[in-house]
N, C-alpha and C. Protein backbone atom coordinates (compact mmCIF):
# COMPACT_ATOMS: atom_id res chain seq x y z
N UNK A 1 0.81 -1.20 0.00
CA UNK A 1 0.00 0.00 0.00
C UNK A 1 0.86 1.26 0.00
N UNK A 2 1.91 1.33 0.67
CA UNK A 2 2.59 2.25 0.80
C UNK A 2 3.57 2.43 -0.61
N UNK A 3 3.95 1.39 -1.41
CA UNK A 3 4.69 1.73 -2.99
C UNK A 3 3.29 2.62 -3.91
N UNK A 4 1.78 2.04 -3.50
CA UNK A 4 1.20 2.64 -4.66
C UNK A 4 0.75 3.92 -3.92
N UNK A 5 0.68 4.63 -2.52
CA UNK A 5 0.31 5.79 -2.23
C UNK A 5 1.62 6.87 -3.22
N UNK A 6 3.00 6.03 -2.95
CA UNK A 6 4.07 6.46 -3.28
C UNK A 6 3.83 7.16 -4.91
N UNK A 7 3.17 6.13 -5.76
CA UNK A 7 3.09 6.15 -7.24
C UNK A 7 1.94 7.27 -7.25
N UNK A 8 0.68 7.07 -6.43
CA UNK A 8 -0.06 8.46 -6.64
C UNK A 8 0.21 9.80 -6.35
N UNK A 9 1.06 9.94 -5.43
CA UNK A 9 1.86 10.93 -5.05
C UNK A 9 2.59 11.50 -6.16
N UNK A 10 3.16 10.78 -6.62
CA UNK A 10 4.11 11.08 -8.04
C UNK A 10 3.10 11.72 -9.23
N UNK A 11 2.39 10.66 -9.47
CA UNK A 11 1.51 10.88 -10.44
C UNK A 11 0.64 12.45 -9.77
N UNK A 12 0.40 12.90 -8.89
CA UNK A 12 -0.18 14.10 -8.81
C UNK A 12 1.12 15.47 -9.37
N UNK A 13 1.90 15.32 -8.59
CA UNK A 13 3.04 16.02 -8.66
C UNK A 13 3.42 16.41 -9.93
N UNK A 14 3.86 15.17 -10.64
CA UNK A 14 3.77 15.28 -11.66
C UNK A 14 3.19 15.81 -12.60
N UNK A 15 1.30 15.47 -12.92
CA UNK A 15 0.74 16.31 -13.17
C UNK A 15 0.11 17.64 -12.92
N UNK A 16 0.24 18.31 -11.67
CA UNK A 16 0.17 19.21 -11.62
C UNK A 16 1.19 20.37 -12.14
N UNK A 17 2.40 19.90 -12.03
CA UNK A 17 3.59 20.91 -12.67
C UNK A 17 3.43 20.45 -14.00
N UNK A 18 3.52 19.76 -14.91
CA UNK A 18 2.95 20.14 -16.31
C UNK A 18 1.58 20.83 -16.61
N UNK A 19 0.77 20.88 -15.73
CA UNK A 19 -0.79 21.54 -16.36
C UNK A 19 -0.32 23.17 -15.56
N UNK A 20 0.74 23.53 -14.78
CA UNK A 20 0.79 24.74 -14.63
C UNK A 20 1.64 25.11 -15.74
N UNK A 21 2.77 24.36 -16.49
CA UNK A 21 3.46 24.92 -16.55
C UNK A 21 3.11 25.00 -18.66
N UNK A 22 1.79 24.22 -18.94
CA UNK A 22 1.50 24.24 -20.86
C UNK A 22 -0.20 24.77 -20.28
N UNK A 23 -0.65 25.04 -21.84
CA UNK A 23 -1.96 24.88 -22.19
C UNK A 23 -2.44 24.26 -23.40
N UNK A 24 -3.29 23.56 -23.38
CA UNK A 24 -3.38 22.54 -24.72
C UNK A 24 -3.19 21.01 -24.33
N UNK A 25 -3.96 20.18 -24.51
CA UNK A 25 -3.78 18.88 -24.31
C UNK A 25 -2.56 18.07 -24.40
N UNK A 26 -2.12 18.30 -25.63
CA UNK A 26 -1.28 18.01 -26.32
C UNK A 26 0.19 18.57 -25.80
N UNK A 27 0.36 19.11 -25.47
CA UNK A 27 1.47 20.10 -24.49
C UNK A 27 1.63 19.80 -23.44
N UNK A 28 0.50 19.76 -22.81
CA UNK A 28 0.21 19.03 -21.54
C UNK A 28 0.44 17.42 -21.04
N UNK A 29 0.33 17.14 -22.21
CA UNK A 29 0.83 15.89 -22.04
C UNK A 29 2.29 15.12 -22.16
N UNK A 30 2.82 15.99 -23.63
CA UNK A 30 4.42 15.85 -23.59
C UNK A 30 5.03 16.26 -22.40
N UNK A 31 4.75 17.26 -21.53
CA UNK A 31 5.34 17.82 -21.20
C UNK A 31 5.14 16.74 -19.64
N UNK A 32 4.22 16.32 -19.42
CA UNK A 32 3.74 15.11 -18.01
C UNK A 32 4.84 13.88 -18.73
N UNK A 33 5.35 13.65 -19.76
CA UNK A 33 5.74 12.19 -19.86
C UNK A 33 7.49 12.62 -20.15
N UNK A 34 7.34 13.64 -20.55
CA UNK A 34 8.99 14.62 -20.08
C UNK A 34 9.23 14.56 -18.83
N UNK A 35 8.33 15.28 -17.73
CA UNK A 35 8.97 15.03 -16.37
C UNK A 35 8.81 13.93 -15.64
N UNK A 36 7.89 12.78 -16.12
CA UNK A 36 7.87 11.44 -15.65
C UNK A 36 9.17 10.87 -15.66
N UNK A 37 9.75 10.81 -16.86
CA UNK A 37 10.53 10.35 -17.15
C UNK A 37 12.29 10.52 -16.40
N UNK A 38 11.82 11.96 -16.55
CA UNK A 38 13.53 12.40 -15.72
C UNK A 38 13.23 12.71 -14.25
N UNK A 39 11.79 11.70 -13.83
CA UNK A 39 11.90 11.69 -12.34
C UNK A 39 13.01 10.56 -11.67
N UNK A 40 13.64 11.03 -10.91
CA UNK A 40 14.85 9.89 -9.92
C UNK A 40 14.29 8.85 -9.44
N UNK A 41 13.40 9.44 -8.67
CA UNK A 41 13.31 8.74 -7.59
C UNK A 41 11.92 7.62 -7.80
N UNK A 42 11.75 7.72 -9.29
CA UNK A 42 10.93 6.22 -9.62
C UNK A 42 11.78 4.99 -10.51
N UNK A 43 11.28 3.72 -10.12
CA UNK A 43 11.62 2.96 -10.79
C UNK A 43 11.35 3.05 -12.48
N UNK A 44 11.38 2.34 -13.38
CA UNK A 44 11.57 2.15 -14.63
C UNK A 44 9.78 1.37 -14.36
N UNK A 45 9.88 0.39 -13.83
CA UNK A 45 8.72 0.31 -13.52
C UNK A 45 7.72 1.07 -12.80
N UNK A 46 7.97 1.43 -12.40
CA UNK A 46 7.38 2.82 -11.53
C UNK A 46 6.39 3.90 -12.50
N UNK A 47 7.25 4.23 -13.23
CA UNK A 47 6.99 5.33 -14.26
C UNK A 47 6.15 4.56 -15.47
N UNK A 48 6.28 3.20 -15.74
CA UNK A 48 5.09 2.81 -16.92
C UNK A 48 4.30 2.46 -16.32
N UNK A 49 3.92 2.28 -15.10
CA UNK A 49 2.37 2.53 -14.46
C UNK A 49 1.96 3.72 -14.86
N UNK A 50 2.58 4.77 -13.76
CA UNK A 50 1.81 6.12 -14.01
C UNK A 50 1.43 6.56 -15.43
N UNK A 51 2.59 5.80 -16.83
CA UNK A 51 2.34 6.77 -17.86
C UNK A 51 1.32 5.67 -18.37
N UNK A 52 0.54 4.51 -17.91
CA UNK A 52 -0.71 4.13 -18.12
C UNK A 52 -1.73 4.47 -17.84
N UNK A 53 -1.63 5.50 -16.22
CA UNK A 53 -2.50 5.79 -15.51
C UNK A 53 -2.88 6.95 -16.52
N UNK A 54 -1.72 7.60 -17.28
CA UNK A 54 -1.48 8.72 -17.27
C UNK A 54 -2.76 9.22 -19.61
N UNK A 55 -1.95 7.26 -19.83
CA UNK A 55 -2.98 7.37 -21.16
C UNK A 55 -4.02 7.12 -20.77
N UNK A 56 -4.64 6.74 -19.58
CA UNK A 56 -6.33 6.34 -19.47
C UNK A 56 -7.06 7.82 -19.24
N UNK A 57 -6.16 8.58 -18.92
CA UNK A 57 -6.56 9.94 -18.46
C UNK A 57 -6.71 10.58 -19.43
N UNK A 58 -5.87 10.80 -20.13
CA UNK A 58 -5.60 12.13 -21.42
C UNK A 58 -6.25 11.55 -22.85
N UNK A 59 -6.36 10.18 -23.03
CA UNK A 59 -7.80 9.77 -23.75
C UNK A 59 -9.01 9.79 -23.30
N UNK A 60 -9.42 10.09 -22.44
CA UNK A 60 -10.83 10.26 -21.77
C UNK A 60 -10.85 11.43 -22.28
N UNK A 61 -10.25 12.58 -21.47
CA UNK A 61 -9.95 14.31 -21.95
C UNK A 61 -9.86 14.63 -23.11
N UNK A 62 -9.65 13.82 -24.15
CA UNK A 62 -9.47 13.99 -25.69
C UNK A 62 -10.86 13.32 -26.29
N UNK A 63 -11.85 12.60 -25.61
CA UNK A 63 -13.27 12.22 -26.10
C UNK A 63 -13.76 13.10 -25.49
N UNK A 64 -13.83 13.43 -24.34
CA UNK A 64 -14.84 14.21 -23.73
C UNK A 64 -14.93 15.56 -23.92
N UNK A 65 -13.53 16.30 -23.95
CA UNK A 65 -13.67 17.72 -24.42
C UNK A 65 -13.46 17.76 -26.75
N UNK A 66 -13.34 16.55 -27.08
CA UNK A 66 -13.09 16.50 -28.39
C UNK A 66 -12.30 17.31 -28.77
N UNK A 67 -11.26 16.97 -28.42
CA UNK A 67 -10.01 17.85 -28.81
C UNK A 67 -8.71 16.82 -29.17
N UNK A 68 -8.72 15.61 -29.09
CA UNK A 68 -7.98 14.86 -30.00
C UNK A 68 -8.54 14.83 -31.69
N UNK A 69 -7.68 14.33 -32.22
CA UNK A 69 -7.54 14.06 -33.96
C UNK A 69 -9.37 13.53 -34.73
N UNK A 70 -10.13 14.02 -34.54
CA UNK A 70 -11.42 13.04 -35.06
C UNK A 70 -11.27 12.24 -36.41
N UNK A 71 -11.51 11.18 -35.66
CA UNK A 71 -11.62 9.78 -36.32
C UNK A 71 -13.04 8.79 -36.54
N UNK A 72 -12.74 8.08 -37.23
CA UNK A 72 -14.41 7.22 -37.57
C UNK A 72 -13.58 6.21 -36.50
N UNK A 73 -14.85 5.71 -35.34
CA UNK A 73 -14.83 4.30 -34.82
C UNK A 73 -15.22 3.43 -35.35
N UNK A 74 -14.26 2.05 -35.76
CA UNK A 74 -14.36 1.04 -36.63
C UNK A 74 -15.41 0.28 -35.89
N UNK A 75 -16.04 0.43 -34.63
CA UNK A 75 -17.19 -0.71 -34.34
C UNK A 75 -18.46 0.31 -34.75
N UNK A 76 -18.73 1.51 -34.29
CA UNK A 76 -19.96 1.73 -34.45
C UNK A 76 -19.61 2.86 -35.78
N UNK A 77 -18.73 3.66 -36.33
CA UNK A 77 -18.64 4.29 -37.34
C UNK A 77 -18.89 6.00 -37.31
N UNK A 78 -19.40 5.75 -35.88
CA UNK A 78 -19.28 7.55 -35.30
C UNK A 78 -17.96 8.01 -35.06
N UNK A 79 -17.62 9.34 -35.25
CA UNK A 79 -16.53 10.52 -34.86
C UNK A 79 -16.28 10.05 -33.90
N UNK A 80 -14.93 9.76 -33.53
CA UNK A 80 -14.51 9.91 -32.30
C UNK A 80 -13.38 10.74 -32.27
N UNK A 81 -12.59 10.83 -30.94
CA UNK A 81 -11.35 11.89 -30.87
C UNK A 81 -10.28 11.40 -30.24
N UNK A 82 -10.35 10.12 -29.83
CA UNK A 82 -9.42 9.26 -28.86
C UNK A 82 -9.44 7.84 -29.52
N UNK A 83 -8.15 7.59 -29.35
CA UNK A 83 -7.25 6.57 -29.73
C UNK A 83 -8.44 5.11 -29.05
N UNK A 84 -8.39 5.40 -28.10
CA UNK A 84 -9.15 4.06 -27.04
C UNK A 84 -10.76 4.46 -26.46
N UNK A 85 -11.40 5.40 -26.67
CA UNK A 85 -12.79 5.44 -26.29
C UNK A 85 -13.28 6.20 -27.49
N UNK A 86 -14.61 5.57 -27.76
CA UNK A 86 -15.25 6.34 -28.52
C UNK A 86 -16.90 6.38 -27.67
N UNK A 87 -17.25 7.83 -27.72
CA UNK A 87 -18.77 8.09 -26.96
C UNK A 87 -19.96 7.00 -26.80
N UNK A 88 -19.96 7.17 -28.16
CA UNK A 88 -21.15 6.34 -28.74
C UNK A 88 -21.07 4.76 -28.14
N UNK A 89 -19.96 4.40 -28.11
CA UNK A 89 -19.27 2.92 -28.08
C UNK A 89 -19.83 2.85 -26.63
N UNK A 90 -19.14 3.80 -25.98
CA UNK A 90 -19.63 4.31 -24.30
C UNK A 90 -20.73 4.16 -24.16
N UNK A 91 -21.48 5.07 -24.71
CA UNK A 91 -23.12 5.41 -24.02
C UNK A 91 -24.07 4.05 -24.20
N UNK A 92 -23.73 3.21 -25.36
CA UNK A 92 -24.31 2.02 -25.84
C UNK A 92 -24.12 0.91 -24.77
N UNK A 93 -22.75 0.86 -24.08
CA UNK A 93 -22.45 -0.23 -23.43
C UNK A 93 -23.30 0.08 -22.16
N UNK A 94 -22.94 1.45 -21.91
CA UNK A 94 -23.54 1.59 -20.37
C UNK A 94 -25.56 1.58 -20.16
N UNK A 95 -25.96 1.82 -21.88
CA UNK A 95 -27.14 1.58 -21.57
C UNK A 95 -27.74 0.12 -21.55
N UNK A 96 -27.02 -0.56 -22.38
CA UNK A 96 -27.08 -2.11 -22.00
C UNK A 96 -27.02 -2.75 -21.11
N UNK A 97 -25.93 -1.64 -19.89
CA UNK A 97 -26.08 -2.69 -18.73
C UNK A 97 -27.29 -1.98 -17.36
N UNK A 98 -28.30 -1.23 -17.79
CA UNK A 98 -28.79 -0.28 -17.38
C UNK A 98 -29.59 -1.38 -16.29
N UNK A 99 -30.31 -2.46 -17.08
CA UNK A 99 -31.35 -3.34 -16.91
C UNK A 99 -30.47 -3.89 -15.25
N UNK A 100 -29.14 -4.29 -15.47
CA UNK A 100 -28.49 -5.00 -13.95
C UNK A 100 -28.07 -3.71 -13.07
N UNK A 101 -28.78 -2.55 -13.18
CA UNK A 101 -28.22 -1.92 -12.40
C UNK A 101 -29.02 -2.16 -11.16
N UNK A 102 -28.95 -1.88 -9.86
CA UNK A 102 -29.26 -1.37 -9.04
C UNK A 102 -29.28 -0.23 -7.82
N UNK A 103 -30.24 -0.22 -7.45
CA UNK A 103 -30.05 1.50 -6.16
C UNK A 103 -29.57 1.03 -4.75
């Protein structure tokens, strides 16, 4: 527990001094996997967690504000803007599982 408080710690740090220091997604993000990288005091392993943590994040932010590259999704054929989520793909799955939800 205490290596992964360690890794979120990083991972904040981290991103917070790149989102002060660009504007633009895209900036913002080189610039988070620039200082990931020439951090010391993580392992090699260390650092390809966070920069997983780090693509689940900045592809969400690139569908949701649509500010990545728009692309056709090869399952349903709608616009998307991210490499790994597309909306539509989203909203479809989650209404499918609407029926097992419960309160």
């Amino acid at each position: 527990m205490i290596h992964l408080n360690h890794l979120r710690k990083a991972y904040r740090e981290t991103y917070n001094t790149a989102r002060a220091l660009t504007s633009g997604i895209e900036a913002w993000e080189s610039c988070f996997t620039k200082r990931l990288y020439s951090r010391k005091d993580l392992t090699e392993e260390d650092k390809k967690i966070i920069k997983e943590w780090s693509i689940d994040f900045f592809e969400k932010r690139r569908e949701r504000d649509k500010s990545g590259k728009p692309r056709q999704c090869t399952n349903c054929n709608s616009t998307k803007h991210s490499d790994i989520y597309c909306e539509n793909c989203t909203r479809a799955m989650l209404e499918s599982q609407f029926k097992n939800w419960t309160s």
